[in-house]
ModelCIF file with pLDDT and N, C-alpha, C, O atoms, coordinates in Angstrom:
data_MODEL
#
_entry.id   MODEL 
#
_entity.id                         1 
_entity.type                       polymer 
_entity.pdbx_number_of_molecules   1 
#
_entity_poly.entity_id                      1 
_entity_poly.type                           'polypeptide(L)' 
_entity_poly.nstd_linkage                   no 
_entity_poly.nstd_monomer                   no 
_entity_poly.pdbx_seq_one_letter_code       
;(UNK)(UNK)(UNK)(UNK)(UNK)(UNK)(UNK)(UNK)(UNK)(UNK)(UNK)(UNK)(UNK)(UNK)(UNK)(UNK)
(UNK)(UNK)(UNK)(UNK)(UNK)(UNK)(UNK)(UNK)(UNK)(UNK)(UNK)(UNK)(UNK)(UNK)(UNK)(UNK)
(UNK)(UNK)(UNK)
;
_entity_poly.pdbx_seq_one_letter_code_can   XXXXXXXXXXXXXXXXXXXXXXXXXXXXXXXXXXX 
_entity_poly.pdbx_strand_id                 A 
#
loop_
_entity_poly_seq.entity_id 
_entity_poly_seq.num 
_entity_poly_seq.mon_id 
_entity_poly_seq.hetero 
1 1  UNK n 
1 2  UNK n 
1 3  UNK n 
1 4  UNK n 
1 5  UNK n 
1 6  UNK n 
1 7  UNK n 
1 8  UNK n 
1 9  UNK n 
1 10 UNK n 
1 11 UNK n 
1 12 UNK n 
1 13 UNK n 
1 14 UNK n 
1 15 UNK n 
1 16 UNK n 
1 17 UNK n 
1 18 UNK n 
1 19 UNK n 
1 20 UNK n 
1 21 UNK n 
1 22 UNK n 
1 23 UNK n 
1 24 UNK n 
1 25 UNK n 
1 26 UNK n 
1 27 UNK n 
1 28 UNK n 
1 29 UNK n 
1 30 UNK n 
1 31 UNK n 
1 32 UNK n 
1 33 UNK n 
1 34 UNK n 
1 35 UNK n 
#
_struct_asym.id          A 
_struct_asym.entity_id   1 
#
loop_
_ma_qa_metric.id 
_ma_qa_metric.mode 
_ma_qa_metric.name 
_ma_qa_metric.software_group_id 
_ma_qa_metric.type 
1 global pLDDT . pLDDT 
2 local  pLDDT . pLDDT 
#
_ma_qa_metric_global.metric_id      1 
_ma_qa_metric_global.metric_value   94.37 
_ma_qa_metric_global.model_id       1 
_ma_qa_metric_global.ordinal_id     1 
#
loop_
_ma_qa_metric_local.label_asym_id 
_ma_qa_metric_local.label_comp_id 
_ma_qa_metric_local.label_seq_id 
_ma_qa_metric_local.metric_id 
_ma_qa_metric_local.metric_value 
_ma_qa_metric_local.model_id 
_ma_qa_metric_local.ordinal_id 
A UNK 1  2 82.00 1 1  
A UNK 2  2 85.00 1 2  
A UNK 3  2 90.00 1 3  
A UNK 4  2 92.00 1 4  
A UNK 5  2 92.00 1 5  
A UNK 6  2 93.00 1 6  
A UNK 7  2 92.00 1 7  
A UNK 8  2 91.00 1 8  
A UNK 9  2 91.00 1 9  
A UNK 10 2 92.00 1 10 
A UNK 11 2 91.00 1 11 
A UNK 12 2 88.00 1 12 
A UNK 13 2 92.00 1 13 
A UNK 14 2 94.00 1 14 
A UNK 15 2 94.00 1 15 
A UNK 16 2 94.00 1 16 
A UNK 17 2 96.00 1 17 
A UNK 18 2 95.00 1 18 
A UNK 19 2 96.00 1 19 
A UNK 20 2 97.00 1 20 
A UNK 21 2 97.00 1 21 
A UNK 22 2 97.00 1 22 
A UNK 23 2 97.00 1 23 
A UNK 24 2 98.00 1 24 
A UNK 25 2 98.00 1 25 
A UNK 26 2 98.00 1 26 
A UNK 27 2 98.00 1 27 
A UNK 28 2 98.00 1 28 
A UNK 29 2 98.00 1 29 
A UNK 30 2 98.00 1 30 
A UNK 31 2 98.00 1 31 
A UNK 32 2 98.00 1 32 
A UNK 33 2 97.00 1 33 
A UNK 34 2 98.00 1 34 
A UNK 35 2 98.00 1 35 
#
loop_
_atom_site.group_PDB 
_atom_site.id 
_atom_site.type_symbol 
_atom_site.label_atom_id 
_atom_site.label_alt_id 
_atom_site.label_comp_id 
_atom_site.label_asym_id 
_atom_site.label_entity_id 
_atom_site.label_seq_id 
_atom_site.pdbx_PDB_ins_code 
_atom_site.Cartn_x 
_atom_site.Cartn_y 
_atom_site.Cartn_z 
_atom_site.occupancy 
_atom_site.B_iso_or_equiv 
_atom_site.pdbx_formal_charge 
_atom_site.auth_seq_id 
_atom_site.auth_comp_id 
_atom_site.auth_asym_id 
_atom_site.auth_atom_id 
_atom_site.pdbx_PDB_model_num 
ATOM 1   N N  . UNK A 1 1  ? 0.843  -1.184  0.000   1.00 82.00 ? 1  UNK A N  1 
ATOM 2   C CA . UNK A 1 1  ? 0.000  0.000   0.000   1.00 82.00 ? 1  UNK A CA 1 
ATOM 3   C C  . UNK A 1 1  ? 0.883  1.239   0.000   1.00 82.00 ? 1  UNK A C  1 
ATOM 4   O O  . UNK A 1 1  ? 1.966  1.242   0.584   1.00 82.00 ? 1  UNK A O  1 
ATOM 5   N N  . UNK A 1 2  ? 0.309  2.517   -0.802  1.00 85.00 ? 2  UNK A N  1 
ATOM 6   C CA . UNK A 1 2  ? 0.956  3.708   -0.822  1.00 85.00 ? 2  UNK A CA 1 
ATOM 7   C C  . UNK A 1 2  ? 0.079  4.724   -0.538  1.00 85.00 ? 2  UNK A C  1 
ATOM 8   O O  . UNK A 1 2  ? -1.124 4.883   -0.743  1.00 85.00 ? 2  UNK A O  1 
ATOM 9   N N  . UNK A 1 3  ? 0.997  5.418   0.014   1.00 90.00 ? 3  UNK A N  1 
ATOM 10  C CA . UNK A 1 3  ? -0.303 7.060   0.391   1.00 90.00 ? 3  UNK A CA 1 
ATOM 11  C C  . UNK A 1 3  ? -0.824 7.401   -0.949  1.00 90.00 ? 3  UNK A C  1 
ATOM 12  O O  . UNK A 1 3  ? -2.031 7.369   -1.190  1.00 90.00 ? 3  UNK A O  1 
ATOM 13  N N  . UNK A 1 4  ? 0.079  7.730   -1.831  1.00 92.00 ? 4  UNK A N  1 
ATOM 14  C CA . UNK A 1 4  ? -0.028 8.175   -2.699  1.00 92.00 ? 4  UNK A CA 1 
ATOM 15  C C  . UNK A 1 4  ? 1.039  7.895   -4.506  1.00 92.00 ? 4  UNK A C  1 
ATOM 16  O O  . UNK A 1 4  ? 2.063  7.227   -4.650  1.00 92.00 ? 4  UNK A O  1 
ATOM 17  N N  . UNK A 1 5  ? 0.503  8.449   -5.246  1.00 92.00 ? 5  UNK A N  1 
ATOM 18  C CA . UNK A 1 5  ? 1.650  8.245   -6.173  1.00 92.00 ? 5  UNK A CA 1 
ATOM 19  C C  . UNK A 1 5  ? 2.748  8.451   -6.151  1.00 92.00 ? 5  UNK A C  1 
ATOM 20  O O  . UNK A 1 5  ? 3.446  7.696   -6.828  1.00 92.00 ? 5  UNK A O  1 
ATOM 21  N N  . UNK A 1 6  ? 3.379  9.485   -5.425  1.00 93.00 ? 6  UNK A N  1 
ATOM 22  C CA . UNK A 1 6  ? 4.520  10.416  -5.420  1.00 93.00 ? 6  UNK A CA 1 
ATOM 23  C C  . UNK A 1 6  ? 5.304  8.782   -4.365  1.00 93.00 ? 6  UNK A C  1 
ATOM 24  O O  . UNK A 1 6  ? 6.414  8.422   -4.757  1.00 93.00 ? 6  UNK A O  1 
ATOM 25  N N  . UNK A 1 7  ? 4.821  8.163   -3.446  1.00 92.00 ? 7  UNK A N  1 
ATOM 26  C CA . UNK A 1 7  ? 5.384  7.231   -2.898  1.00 92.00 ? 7  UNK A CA 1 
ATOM 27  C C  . UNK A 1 7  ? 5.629  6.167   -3.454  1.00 92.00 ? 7  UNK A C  1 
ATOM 28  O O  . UNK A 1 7  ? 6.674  5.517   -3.442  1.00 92.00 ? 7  UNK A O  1 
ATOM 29  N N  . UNK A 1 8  ? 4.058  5.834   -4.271  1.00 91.00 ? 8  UNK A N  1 
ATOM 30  C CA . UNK A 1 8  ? 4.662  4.452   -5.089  1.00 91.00 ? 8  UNK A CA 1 
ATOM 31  C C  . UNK A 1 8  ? 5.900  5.155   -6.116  1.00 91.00 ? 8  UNK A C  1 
ATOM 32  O O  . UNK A 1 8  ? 6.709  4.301   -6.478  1.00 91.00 ? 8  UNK A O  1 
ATOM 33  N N  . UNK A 1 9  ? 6.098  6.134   -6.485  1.00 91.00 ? 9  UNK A N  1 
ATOM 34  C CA . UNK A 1 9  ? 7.260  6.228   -7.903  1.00 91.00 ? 9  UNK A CA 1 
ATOM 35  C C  . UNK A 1 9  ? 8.552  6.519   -6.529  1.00 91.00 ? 9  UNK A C  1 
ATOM 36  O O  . UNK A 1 9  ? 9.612  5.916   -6.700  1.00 91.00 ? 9  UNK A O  1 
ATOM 37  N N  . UNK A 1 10 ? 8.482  7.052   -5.757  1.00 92.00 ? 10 UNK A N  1 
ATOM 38  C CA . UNK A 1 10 ? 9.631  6.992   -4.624  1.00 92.00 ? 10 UNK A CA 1 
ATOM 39  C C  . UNK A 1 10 ? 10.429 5.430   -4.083  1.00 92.00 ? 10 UNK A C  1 
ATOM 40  O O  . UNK A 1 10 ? 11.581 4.997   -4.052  1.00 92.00 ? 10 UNK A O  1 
ATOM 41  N N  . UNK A 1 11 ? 8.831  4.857   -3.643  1.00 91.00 ? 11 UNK A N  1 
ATOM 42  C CA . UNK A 1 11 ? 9.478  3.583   -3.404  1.00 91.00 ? 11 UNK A CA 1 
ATOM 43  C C  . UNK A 1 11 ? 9.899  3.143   -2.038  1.00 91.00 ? 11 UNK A C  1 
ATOM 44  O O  . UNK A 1 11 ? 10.479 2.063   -1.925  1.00 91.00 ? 11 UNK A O  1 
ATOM 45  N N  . UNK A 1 12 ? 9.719  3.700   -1.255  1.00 88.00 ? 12 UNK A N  1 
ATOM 46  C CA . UNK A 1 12 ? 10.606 3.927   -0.036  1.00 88.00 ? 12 UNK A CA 1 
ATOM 47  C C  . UNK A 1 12 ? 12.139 4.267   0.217   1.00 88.00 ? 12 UNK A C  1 
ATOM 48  O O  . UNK A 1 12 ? 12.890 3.950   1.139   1.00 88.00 ? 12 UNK A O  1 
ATOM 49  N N  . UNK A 1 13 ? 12.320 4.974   -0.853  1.00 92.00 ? 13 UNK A N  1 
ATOM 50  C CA . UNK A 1 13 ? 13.540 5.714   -1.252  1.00 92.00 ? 13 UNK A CA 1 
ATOM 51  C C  . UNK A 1 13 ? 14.681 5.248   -2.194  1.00 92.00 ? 13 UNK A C  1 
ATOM 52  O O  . UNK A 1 13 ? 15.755 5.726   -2.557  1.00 92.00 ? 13 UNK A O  1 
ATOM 53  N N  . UNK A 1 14 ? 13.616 3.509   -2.558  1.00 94.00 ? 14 UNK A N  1 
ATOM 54  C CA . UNK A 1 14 ? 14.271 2.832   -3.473  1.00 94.00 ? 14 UNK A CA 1 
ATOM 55  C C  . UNK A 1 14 ? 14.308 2.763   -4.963  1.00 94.00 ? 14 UNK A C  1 
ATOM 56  O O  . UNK A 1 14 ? 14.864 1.927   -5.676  1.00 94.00 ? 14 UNK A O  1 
ATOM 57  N N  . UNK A 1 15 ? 13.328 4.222   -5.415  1.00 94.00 ? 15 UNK A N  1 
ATOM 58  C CA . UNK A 1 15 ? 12.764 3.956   -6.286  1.00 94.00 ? 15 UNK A CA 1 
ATOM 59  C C  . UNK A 1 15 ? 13.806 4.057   -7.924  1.00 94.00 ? 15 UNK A C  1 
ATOM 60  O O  . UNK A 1 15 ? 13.910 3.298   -8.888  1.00 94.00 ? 15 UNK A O  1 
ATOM 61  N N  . UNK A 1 16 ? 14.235 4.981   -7.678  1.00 94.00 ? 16 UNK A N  1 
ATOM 62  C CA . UNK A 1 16 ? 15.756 5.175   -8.852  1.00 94.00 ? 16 UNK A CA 1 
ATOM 63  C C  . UNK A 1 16 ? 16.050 3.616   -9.097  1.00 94.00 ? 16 UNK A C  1 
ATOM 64  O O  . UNK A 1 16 ? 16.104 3.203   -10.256 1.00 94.00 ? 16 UNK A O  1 
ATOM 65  N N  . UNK A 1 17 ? 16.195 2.961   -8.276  1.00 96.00 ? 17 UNK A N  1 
ATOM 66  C CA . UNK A 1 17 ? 16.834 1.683   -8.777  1.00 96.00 ? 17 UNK A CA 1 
ATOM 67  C C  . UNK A 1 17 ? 15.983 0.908   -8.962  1.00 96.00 ? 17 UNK A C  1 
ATOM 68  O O  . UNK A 1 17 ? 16.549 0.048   -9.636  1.00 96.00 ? 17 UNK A O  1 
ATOM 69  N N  . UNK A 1 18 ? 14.611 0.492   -8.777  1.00 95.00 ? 18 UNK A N  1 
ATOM 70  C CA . UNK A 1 18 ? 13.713 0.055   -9.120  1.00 95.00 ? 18 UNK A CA 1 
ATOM 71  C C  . UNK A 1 18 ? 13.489 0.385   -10.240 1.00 95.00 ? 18 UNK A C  1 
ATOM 72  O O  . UNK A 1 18 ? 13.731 -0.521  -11.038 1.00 95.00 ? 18 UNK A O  1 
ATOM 73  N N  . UNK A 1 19 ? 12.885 1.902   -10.979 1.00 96.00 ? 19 UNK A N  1 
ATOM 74  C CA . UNK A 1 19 ? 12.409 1.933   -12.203 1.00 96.00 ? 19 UNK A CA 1 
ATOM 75  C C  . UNK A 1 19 ? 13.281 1.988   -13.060 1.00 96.00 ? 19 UNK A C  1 
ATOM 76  O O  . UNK A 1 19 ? 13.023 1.943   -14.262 1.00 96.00 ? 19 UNK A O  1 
ATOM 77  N N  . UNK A 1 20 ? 14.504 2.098   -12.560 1.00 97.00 ? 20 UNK A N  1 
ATOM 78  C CA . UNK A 1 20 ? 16.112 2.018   -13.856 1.00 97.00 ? 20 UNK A CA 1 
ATOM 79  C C  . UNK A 1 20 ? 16.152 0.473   -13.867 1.00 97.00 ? 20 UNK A C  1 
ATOM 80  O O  . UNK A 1 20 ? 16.763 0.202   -14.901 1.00 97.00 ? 20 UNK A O  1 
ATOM 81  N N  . UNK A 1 21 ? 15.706 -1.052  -13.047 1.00 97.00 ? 21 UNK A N  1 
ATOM 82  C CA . UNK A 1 21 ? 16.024 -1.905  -13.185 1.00 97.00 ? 21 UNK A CA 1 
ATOM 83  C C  . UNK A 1 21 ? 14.393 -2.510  -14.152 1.00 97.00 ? 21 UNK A C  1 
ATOM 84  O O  . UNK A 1 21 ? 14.303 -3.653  -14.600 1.00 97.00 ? 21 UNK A O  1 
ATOM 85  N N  . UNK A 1 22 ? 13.407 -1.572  -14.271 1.00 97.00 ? 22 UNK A N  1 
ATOM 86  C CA . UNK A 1 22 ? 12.800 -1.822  -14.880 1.00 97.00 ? 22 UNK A CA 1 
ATOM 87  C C  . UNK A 1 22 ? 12.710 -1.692  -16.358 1.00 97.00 ? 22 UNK A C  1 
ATOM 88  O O  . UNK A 1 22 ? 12.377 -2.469  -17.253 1.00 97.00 ? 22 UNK A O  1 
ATOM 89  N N  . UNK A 1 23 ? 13.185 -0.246  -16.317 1.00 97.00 ? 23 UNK A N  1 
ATOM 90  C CA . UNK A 1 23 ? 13.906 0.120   -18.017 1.00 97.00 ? 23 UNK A CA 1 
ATOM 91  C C  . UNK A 1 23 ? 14.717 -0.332  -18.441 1.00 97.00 ? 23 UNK A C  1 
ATOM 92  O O  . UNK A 1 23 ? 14.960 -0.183  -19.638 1.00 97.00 ? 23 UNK A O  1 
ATOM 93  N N  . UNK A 1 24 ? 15.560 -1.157  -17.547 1.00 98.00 ? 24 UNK A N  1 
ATOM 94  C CA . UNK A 1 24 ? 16.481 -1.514  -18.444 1.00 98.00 ? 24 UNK A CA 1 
ATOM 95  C C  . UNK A 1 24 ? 16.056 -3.056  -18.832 1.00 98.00 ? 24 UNK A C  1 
ATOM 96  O O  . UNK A 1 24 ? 16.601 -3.319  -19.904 1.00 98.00 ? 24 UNK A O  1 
ATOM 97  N N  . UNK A 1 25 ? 15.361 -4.062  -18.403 1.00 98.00 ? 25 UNK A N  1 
ATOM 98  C CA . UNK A 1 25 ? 14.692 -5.039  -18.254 1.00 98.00 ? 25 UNK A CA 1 
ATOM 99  C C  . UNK A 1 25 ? 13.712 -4.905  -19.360 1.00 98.00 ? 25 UNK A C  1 
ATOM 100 O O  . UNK A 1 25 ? 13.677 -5.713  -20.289 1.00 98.00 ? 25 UNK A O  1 
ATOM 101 N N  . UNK A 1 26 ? 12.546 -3.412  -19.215 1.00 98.00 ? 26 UNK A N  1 
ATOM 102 C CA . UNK A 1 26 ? 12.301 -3.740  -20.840 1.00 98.00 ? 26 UNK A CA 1 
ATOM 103 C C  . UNK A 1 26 ? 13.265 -3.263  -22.221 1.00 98.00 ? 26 UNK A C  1 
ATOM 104 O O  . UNK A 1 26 ? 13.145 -3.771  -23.336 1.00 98.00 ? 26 UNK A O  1 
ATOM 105 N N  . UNK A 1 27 ? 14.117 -2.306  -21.903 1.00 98.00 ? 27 UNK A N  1 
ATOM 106 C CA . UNK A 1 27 ? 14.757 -2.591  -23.310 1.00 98.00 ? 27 UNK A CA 1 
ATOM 107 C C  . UNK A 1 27 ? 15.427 -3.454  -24.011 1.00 98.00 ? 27 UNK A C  1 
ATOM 108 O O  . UNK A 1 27 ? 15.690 -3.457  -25.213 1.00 98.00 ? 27 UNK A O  1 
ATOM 109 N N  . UNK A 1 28 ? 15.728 -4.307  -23.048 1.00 98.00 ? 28 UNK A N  1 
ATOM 110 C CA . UNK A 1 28 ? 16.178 -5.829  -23.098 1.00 98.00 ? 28 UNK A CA 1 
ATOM 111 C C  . UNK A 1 28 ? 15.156 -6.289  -24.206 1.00 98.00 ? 28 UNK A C  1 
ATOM 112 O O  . UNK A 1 28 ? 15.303 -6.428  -25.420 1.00 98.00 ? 28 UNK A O  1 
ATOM 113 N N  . UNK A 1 29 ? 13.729 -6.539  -23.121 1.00 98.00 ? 29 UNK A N  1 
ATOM 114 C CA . UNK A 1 29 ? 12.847 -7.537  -24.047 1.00 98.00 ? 29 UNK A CA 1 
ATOM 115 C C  . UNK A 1 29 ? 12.513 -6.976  -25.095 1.00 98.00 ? 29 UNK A C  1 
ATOM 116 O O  . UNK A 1 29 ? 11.829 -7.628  -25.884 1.00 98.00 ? 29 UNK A O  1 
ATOM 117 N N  . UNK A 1 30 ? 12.891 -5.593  -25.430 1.00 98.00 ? 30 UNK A N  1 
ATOM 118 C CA . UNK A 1 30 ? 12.249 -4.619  -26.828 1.00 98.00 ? 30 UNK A CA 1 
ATOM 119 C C  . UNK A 1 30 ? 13.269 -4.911  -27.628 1.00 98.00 ? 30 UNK A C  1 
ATOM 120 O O  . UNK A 1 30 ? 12.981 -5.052  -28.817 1.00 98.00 ? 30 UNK A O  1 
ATOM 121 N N  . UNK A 1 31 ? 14.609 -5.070  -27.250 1.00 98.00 ? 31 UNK A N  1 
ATOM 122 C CA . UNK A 1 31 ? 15.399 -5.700  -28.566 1.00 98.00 ? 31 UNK A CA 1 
ATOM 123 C C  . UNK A 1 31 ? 15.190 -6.903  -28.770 1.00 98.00 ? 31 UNK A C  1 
ATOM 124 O O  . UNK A 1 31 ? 15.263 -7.200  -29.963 1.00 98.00 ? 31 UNK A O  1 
ATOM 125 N N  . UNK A 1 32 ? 14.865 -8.045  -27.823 1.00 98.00 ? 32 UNK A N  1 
ATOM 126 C CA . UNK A 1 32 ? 14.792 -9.279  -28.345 1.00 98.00 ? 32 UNK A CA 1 
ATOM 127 C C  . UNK A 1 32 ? 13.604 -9.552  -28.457 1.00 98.00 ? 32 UNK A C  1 
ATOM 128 O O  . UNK A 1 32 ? 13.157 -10.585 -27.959 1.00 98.00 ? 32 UNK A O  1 
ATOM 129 N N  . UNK A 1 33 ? 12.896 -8.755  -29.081 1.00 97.00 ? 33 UNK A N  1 
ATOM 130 C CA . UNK A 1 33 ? 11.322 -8.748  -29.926 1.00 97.00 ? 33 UNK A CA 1 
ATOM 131 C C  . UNK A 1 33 ? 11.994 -7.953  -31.572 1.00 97.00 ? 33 UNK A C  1 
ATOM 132 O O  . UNK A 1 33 ? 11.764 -8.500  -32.650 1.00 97.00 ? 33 UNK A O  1 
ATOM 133 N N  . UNK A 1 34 ? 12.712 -6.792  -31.484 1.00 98.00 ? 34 UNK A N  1 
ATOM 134 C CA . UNK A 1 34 ? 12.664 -6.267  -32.380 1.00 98.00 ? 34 UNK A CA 1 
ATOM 135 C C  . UNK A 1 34 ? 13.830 -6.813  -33.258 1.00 98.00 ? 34 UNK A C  1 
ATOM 136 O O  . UNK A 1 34 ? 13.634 -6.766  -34.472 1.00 98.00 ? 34 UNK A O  1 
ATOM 137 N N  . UNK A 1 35 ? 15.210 -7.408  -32.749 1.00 98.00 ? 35 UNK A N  1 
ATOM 138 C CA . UNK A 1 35 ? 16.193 -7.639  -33.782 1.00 98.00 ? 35 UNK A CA 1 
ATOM 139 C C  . UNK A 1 35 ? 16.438 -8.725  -34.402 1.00 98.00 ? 35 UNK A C  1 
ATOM 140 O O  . UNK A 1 35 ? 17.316 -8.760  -35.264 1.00 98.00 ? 35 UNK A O  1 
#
């Protein structure tokens, strides 16, 4: 559960590395769809 949005994209202060381990996870699967 989150108060709000601003927390879920924070993360509990983890969030930088969370959504960078997410981007980079899909550009992964976007090249090995696209090449």
């Amino acid at each position: 559960k989150f108060e709000s949005m601003a927390d879920f994209i924070e993360m509990g202060g983890h969030g930088l590395y969370v959504w960078l381990a997410y981007g980079i996870a899909l550009a992964i699967v976007v090249l090995n769809l696209v090449q």
